[in-house]
N, C-alpha and C. Protein backbone atom coordinates (compact mmCIF):
# COMPACT_ATOMS: atom_id res chain seq x y z
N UNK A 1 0.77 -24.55 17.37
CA UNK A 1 1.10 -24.00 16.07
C UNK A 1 1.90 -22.70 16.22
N UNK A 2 1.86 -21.64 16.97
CA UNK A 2 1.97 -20.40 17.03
C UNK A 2 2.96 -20.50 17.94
N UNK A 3 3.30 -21.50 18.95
CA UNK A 3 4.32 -21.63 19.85
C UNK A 3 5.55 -21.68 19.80
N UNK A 4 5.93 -21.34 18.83
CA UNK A 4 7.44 -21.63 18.40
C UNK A 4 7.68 -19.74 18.05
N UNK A 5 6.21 -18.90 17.64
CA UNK A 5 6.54 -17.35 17.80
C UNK A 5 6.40 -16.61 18.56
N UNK A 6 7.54 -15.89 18.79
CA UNK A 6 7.59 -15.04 20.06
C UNK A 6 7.53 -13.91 20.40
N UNK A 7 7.19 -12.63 21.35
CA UNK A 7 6.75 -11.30 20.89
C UNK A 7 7.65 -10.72 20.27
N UNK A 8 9.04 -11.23 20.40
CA UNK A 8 10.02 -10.07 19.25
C UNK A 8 9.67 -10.39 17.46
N UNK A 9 8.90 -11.62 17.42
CA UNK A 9 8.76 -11.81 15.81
C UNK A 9 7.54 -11.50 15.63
N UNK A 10 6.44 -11.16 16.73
CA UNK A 10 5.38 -10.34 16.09
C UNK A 10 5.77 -8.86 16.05
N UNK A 11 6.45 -8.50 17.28
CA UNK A 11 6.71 -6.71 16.81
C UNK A 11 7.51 -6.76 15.46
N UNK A 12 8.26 -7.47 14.99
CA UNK A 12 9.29 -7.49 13.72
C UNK A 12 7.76 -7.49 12.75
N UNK A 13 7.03 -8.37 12.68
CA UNK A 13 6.30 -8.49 11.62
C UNK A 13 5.64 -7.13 11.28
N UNK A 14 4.95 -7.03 12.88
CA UNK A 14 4.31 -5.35 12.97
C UNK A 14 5.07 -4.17 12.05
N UNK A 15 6.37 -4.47 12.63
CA UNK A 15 7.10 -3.55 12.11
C UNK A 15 7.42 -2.84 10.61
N UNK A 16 7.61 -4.54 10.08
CA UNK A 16 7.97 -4.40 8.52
C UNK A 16 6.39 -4.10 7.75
N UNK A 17 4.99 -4.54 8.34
CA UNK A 17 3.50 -3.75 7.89
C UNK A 17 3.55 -3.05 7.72
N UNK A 18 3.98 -2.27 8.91
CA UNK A 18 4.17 -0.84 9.10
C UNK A 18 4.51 -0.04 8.09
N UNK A 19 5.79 -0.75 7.86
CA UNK A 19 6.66 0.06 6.70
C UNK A 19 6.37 0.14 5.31
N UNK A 20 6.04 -1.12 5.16
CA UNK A 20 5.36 -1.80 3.70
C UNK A 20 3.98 -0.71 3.20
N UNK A 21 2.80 -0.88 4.26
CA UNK A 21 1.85 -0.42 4.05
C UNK A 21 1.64 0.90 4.55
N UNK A 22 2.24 1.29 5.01
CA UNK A 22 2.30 3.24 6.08
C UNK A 22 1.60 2.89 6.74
N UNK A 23 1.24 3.95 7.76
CA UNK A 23 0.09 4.04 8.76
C UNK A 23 -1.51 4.20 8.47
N UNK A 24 -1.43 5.19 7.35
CA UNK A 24 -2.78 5.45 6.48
C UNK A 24 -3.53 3.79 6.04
N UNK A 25 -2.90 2.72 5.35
CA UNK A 25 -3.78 1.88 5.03
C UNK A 25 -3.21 1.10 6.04
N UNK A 26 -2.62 0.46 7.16
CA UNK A 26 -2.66 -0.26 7.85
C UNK A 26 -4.01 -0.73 8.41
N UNK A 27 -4.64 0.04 9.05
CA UNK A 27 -6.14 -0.25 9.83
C UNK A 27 -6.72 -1.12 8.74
N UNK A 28 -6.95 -0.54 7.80
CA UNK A 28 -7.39 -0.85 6.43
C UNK A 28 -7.41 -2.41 6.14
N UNK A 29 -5.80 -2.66 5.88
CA UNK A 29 -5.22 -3.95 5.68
C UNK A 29 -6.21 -5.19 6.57
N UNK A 30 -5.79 -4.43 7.80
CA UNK A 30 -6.61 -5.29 9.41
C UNK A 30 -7.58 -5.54 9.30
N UNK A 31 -8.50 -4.69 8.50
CA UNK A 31 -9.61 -5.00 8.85
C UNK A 31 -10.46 -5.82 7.43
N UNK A 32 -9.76 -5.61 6.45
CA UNK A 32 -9.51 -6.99 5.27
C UNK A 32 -9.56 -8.15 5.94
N UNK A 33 -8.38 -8.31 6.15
CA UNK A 33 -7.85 -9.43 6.43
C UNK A 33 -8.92 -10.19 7.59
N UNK A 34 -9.23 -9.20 8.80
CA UNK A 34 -10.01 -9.40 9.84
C UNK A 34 -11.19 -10.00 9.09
N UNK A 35 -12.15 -9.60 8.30
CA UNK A 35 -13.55 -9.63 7.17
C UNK A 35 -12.91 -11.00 6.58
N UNK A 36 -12.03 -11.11 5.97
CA UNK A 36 -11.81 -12.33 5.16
C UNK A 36 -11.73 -13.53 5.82
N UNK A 37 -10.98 -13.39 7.46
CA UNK A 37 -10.85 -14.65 8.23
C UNK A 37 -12.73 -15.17 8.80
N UNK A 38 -13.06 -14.07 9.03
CA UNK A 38 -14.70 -14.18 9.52
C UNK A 38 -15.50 -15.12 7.97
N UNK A 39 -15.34 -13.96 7.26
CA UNK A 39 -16.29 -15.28 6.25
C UNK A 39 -15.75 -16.81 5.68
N UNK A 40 -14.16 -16.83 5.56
CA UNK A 40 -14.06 -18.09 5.65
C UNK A 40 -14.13 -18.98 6.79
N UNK A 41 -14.45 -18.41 7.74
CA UNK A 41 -15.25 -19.53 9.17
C UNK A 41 -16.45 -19.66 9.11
N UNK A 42 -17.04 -18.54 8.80
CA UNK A 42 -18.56 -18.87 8.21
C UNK A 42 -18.85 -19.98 7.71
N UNK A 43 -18.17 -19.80 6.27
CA UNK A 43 -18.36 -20.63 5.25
C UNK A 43 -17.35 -22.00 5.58
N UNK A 44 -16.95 -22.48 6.57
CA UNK A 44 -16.51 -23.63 7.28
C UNK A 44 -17.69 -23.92 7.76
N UNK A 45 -18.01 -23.41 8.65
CA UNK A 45 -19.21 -23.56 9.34
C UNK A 45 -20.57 -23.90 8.87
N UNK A 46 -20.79 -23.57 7.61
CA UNK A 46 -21.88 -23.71 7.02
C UNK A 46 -22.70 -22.86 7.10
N UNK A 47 -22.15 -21.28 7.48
CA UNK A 47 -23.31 -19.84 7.48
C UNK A 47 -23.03 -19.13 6.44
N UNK A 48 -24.00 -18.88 6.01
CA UNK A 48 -24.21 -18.03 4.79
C UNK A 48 -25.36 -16.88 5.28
N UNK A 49 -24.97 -15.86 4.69
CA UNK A 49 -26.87 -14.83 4.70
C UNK A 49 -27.63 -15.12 3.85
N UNK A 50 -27.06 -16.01 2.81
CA UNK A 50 -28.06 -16.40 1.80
C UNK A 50 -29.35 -17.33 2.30
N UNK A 51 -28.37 -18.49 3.14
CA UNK A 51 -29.06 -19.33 3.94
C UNK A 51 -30.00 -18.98 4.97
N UNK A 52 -29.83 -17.88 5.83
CA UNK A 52 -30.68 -17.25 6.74
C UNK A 52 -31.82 -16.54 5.99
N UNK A 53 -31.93 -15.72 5.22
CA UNK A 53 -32.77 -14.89 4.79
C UNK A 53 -33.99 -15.77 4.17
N UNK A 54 -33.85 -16.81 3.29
CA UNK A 54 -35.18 -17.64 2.88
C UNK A 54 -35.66 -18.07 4.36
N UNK A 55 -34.47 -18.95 4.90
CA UNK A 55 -35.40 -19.15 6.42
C UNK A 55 -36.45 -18.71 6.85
N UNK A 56 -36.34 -17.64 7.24
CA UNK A 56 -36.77 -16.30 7.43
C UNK A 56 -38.40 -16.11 6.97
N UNK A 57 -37.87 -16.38 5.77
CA UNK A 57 -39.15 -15.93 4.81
C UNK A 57 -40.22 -16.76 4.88
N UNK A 58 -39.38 -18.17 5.39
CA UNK A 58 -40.63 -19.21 5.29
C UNK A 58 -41.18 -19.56 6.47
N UNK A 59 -40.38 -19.07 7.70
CA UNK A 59 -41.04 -18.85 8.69
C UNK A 59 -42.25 -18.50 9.34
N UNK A 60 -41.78 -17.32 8.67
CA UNK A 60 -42.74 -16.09 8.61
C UNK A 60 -44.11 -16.31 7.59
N UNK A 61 -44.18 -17.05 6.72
CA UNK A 61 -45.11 -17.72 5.49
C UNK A 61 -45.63 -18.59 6.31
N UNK A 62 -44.96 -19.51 7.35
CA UNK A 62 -45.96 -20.52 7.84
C UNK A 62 -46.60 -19.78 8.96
N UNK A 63 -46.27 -19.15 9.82
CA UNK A 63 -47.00 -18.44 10.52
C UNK A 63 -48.27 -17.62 10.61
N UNK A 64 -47.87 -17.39 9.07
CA UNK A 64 -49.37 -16.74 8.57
C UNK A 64 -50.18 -18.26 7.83
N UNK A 65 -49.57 -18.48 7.64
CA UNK A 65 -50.86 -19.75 6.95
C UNK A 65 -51.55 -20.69 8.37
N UNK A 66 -50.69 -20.56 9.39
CA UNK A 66 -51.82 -21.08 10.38
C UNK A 66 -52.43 -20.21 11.40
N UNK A 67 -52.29 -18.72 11.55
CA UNK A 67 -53.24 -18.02 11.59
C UNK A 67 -54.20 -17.77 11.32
């Protein structure tokens, strides 16, 4: 997929970020974008915290009921 781009069209891309967004919100941008790619793999994946946390709860509920 990515093989056809080459490091002069990622520094170009870098470049025009750069310019677009300044230096101040760049990190910023990254780390959006970074957060947004993570939870839509999650949620490919089928992870949620919603899903973990009852787990959790009922775990912990059966553990005590056969104590």
């Amino acid at each position: 997929m990515f093989s056809q781009i080459g490091p002069m069209e990622i520094v170009l891309v870098l470049v025009i970020a750069l310019l677009v967004l300044g230096p101040k919100r760049l990190p910023e941008a990254g780390r959006s974008i970074g957060k947004g790619m993570r939870e839509f793999k999650d949620s490919i994946a089928g992870i949620t915290k919603d899903e973990d946390e009852p787990q959790q709860d009922l775990t912990a509920a059966r553990e005590r009921e056969v104590a």
